[in-house]
Protein backbone atom coordinates (compact mmCIF):
# COMPACT_ATOMS: atom_id res chain seq x y z
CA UNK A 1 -14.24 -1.04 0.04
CA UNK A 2 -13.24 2.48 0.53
CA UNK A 3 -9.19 3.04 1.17
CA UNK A 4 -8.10 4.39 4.30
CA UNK A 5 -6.31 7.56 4.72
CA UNK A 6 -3.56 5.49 6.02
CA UNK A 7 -2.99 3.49 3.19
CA UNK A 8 -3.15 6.28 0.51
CA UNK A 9 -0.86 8.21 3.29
CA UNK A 10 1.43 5.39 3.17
CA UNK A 11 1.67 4.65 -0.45
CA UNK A 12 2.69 8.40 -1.25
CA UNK A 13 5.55 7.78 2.02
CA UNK A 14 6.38 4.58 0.22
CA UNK A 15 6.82 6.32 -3.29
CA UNK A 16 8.80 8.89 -1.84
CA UNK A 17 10.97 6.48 -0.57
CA UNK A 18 11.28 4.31 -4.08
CA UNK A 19 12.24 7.99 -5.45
CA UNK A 20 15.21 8.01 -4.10
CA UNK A 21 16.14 4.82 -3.23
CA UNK A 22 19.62 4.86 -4.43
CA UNK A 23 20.14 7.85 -2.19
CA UNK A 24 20.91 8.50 1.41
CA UNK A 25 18.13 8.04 4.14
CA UNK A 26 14.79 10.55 3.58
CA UNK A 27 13.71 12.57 6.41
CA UNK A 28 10.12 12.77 7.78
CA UNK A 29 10.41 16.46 7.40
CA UNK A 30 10.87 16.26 3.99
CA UNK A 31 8.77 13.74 2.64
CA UNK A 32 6.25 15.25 4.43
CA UNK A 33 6.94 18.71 2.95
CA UNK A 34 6.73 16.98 -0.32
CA UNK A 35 3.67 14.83 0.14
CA UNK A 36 1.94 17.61 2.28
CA UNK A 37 1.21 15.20 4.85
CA UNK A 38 1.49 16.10 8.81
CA UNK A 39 5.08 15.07 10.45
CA UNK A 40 3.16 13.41 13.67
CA UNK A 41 0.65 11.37 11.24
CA UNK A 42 3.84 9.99 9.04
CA UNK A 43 5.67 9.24 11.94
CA UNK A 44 2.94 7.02 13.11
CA UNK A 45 2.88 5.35 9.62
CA UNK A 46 6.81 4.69 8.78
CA UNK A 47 6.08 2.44 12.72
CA UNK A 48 3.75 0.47 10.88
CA UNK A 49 5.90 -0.28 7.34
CA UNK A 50 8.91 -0.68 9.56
CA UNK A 51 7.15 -3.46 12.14
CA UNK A 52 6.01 -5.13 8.58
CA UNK A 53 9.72 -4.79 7.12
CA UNK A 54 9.22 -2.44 4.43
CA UNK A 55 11.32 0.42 5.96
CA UNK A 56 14.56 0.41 8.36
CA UNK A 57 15.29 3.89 9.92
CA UNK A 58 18.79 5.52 10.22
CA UNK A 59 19.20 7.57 13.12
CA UNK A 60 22.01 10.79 13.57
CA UNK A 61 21.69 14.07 12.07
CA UNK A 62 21.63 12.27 8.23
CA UNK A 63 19.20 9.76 9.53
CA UNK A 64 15.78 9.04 8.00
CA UNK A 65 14.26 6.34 6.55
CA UNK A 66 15.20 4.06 3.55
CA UNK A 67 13.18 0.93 1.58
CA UNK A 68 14.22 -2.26 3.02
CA UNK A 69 13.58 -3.58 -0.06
CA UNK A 70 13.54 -3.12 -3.58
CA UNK A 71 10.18 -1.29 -5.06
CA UNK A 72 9.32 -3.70 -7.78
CA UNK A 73 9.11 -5.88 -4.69
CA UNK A 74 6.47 -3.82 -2.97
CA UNK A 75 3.09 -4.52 -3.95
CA UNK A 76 0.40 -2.33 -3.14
CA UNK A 77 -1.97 -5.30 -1.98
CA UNK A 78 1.37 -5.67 0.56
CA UNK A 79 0.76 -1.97 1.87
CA UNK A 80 -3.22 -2.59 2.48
CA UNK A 81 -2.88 -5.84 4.26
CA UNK A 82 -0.59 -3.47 6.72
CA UNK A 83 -2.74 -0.17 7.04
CA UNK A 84 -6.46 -1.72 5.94
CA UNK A 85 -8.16 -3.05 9.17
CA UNK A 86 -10.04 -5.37 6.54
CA UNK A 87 -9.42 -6.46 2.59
CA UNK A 88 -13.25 -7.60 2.58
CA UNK A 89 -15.57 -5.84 0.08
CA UNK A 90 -18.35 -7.18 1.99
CA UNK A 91 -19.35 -7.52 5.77
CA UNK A 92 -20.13 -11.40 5.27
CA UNK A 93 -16.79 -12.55 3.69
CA UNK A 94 -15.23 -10.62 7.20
CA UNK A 95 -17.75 -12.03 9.57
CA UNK A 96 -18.95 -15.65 8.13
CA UNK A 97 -21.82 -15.53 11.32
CA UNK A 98 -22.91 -11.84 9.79
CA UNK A 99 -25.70 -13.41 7.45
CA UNK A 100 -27.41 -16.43 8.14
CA UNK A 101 -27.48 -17.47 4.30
CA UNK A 102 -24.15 -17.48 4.83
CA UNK A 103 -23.15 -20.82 3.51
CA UNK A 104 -25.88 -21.68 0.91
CA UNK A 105 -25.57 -17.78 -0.91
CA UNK A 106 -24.29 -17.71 -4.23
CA UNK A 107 -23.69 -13.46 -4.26
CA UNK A 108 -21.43 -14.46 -0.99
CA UNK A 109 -19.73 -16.86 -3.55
CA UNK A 110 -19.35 -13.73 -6.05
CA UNK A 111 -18.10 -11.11 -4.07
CA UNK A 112 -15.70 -14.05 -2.93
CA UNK A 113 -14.11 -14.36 -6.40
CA UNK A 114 -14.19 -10.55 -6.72
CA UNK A 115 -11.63 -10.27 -3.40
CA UNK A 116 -9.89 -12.57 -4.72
CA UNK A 117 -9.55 -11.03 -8.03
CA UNK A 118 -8.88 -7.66 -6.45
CA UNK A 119 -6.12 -9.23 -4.12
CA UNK A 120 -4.37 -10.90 -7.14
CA UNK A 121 -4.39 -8.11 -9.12
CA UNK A 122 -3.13 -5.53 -6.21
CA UNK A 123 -0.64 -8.46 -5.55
CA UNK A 124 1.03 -7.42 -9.18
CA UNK A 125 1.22 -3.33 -8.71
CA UNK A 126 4.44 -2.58 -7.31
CA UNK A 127 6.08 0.81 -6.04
CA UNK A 128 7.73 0.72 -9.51
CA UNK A 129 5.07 -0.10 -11.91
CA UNK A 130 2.91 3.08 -10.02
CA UNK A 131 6.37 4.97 -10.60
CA UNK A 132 6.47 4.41 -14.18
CA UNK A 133 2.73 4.66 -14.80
CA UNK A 134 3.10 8.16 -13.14
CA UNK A 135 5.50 8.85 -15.90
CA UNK A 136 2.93 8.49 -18.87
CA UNK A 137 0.13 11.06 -19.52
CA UNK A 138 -2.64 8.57 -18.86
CA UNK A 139 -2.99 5.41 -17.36
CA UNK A 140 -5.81 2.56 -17.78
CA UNK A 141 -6.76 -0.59 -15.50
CA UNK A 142 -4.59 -2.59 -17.73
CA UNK A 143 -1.32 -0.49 -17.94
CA UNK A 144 -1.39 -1.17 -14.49
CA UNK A 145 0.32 -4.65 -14.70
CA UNK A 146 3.33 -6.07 -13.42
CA UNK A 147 5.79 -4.63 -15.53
CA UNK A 148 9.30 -4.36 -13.75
């Protein structure tokens, strides 16, 4: 599974946002002046985390946009399931009629348990652990971990 532009867009909005969190609402301007991301593009985005509830907008000359809810509630696999059209590594685990070994294959069964794996895993990397993984030098698979 390659990531979309949209999700890795969205992510960066997202951890703009969990930045300054405690602060007043973040223009689009700005965040994308910091993220060097096109104004029209994030636009486009913060509609799709607001219809799923991550963001509520402000409007007025010190409007923006703010986290609806805390980051260590945020989970990255939350952000894909919004921007990825599909969470499938494979074509068959999307389209069950895709492969007519469909139901008797035992690499269908693998790649199966590796989604699911994946998803769990995603499930546990919030805004905040990605925050404070940022903050070391170097980070692993396994520093990336629930740890808020």
């Amino acid at each position: 599974m390659q990531i979309s532009t949209k999700t890795r867009y969205a992510l960066r909005a997202l951890l703009d946002l969990a930045e300054h969190h405690d602060e007043q609402p973040v223009r689009v301007q700005d965040i994308s002046e910091r993220q060097q991301i096109s104004k029209k593009y994030l636009e486009a985005i913060f509609s799709i985390l607001k219809s799923a509830g991550f963001v509520s907008s402000v409007r007025g000359p010190n409007g923006g946009y703010m986290l609806k809810r805390n980051p260590s509630e945020i989970s990255l696999y939350d952000i894909m399931k919004v921007t990825e059209t599909s969470m499938d590594i494979v074509e068959c685990l999307d389209s069950p009629g895709f492969c007519s070994r469909n139901e008797k294959c035992a690499a269908r069964l693998a790649w199966k348990a590796m989604k699911k794996c994946m998803e769990e895993h995603l499930g546990t990397v919030t805004l905040t652990v990605i925050i404070n993984n940022a903050k070391k030098e170097e980070s692993s698979c396994r520093d990336i971990v629930k740890t808020s």
